[in-house]
Protein backbone atom coordinates (compact mmCIF):
# COMPACT_ATOMS: atom_id res chain seq x y z
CA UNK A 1 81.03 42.45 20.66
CA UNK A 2 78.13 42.77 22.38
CA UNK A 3 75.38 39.63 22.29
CA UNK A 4 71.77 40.67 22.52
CA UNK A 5 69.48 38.14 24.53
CA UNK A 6 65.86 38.09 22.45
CA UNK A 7 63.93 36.98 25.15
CA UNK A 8 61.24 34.18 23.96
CA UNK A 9 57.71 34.33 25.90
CA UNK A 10 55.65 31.20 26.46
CA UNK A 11 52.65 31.00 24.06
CA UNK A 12 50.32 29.76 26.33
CA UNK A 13 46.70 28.97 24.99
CA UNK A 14 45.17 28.35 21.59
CA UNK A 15 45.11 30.43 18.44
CA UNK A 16 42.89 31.73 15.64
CA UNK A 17 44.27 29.52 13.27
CA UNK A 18 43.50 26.51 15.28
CA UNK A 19 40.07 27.35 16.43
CA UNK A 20 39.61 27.94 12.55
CA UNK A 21 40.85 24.30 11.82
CA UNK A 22 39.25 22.83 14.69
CA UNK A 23 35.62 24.54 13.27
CA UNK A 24 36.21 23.73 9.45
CA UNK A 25 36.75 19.67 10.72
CA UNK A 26 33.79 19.57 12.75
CA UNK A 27 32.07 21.35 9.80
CA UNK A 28 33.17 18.88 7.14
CA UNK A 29 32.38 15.76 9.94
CA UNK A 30 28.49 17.15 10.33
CA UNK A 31 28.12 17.80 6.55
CA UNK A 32 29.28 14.28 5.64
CA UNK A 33 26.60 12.81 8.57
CA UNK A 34 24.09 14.50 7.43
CA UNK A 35 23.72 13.49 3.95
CA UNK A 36 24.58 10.02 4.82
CA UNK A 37 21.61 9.73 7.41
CA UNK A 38 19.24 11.50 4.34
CA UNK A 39 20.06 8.68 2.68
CA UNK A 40 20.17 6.23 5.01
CA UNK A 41 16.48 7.15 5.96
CA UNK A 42 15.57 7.41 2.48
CA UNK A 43 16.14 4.04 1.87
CA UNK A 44 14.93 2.43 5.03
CA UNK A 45 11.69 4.08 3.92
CA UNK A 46 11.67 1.95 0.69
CA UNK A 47 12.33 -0.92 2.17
CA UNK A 48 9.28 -0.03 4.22
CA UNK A 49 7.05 0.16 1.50
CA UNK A 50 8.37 -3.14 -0.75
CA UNK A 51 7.91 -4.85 2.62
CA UNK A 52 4.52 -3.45 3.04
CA UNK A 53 3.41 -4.17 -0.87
CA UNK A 54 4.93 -7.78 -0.38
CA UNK A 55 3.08 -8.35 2.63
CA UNK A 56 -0.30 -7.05 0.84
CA UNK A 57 0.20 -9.37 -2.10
CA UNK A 58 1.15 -12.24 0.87
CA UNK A 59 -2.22 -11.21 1.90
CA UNK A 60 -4.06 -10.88 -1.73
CA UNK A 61 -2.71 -14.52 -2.06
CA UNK A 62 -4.45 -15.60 0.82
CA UNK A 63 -7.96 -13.85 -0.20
CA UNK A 64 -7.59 -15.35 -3.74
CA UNK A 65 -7.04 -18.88 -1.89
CA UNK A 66 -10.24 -18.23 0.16
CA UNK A 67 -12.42 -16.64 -2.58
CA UNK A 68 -11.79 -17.74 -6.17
CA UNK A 69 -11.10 -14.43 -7.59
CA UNK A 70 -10.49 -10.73 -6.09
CA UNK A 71 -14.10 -9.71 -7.59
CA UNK A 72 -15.46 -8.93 -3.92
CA UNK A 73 -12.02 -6.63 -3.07
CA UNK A 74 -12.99 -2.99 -2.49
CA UNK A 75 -10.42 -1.59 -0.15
CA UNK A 76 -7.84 -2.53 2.40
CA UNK A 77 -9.81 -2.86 5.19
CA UNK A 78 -11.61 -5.97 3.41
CA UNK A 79 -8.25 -7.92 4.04
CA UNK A 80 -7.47 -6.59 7.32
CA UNK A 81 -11.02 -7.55 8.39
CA UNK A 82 -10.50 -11.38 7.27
CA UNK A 83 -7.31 -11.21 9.04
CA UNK A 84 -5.35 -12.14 5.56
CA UNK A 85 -2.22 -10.37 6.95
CA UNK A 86 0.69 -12.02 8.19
CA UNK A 87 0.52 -11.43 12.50
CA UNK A 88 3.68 -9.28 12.18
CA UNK A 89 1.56 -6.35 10.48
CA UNK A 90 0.78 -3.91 13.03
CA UNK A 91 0.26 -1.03 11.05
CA UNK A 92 -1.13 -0.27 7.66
CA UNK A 93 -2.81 3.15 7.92
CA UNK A 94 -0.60 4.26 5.45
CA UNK A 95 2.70 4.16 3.47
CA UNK A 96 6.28 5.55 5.11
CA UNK A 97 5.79 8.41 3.67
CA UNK A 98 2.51 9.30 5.31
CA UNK A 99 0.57 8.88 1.98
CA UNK A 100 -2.33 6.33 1.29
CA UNK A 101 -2.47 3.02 0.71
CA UNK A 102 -5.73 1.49 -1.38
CA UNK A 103 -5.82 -1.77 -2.74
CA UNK A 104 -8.69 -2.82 -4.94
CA UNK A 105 -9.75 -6.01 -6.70
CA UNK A 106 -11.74 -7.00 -9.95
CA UNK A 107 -12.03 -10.43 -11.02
CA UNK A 108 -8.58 -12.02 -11.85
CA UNK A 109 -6.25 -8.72 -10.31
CA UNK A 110 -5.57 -6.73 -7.77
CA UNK A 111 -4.39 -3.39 -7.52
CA UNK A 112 -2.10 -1.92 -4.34
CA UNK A 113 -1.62 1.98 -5.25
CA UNK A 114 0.53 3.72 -2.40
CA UNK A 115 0.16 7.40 -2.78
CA UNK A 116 2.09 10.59 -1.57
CA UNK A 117 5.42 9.12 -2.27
CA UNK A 118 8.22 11.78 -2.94
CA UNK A 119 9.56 11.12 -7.01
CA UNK A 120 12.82 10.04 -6.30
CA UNK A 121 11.73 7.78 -3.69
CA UNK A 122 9.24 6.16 -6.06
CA UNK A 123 11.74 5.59 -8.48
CA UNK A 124 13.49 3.86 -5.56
CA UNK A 125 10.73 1.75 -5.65
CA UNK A 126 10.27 1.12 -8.78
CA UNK A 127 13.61 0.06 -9.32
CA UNK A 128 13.44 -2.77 -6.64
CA UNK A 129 9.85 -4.34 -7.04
CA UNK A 130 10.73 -3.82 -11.09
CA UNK A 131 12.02 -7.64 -11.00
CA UNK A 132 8.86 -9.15 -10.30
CA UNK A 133 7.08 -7.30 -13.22
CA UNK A 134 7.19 -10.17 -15.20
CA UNK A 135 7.83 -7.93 -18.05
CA UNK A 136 11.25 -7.11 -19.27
CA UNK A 137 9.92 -3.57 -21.35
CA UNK A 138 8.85 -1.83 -18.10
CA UNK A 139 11.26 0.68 -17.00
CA UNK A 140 11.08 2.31 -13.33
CA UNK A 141 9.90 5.93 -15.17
CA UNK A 142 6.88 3.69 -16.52
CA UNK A 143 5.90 3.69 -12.96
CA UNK A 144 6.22 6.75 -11.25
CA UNK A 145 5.45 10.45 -12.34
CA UNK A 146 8.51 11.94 -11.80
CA UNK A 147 7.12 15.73 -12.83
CA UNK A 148 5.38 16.13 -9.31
CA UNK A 149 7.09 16.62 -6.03
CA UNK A 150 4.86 13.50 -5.36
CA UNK A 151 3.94 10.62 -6.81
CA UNK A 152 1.59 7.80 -6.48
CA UNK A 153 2.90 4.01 -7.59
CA UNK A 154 0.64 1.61 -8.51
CA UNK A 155 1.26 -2.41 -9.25
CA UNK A 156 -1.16 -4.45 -10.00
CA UNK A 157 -1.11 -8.25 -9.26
CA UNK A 158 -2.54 -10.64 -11.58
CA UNK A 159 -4.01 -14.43 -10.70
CA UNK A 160 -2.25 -17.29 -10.88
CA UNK A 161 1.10 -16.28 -10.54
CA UNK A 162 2.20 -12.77 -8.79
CA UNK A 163 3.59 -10.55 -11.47
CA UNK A 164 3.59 -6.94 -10.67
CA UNK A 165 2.87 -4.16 -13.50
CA UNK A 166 0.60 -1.14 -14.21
CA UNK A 167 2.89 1.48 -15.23
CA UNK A 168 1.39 5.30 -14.81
């Protein structure tokens, strides 16, 4: 009987197959990243812009303290030039979305409108200075237009107490 030797050669180096499964990981790992800084960014910017409102109510407080009423009111720059903001402000040329920001006063309200904010980040926004409406029938749609790619949210702030409404 004769006994045939099947000689075996050393694989050396890597294959398709691996190279594949190596790709599709790193794939899956960048996919998952992404979409979690999107969001991650998303909401940083909202909590941006609550900050930013809260801080120009902060302020409206402080010109309503000084001047009776918010008759006299006609833009930002009215509070910025009293120096009603809290020191930490350093920038209010506009929202973190790179829209406006116009606040505007007539006798016993104010009005903050931010403008240029994308819809679902308005809803965002919405949704979290919703609380302090003061009025349990608003709903975060009441606020925002969500038709357009952009939106512009409005609250307006009322004297004596700080309730935010003025749905769109």
């Amino acid at each position: 009987m004769k006994t045939t030797k099947i000689s075996q050669r050393k694989v050396i180096g890597i294959g398709l197959l691996e190279i594949m499964l190596v790709l599709s990981i790193m794939s899956l790992i960048i996919t998952l990243a992404t979409r979690y800084f999107i969001v991650t960014a998303a909401s940083q910017k909202t909590n941006e812009a609550v900050e930013m409102v809260n801080n120009i109510a902060t302020a409206g407080e402080r010109w309503l303290v000084a001047h009776n009423d918010y008759s006299e009111l006609t833009s930002l720059e009215d509070i910025q030039n009293r120096n009603f903001f809290p020191e930490t402000i350093s920038d209010t040329s506009g929202n973190p979305w790179g829209g406006s920001i116009t606040v505007s006063g007539s006798k016993n309200s104010m009005v903050i409108e931010l403008g240029g904010i994308p819809s679902a980040n308005c809803l965002s926004l919405a949704n979290k200075l919703l609380p302090a409406t003061c009025d349990p029938t608003y709903k975060a749609t009441d606020f925002c237009d969500t038709k357009d790619a952009s939106s512009s949210f409005a609250i307006k702030i009322t004297q004596p107490n700080t309730c935010y409404g003025t749905p769109k």
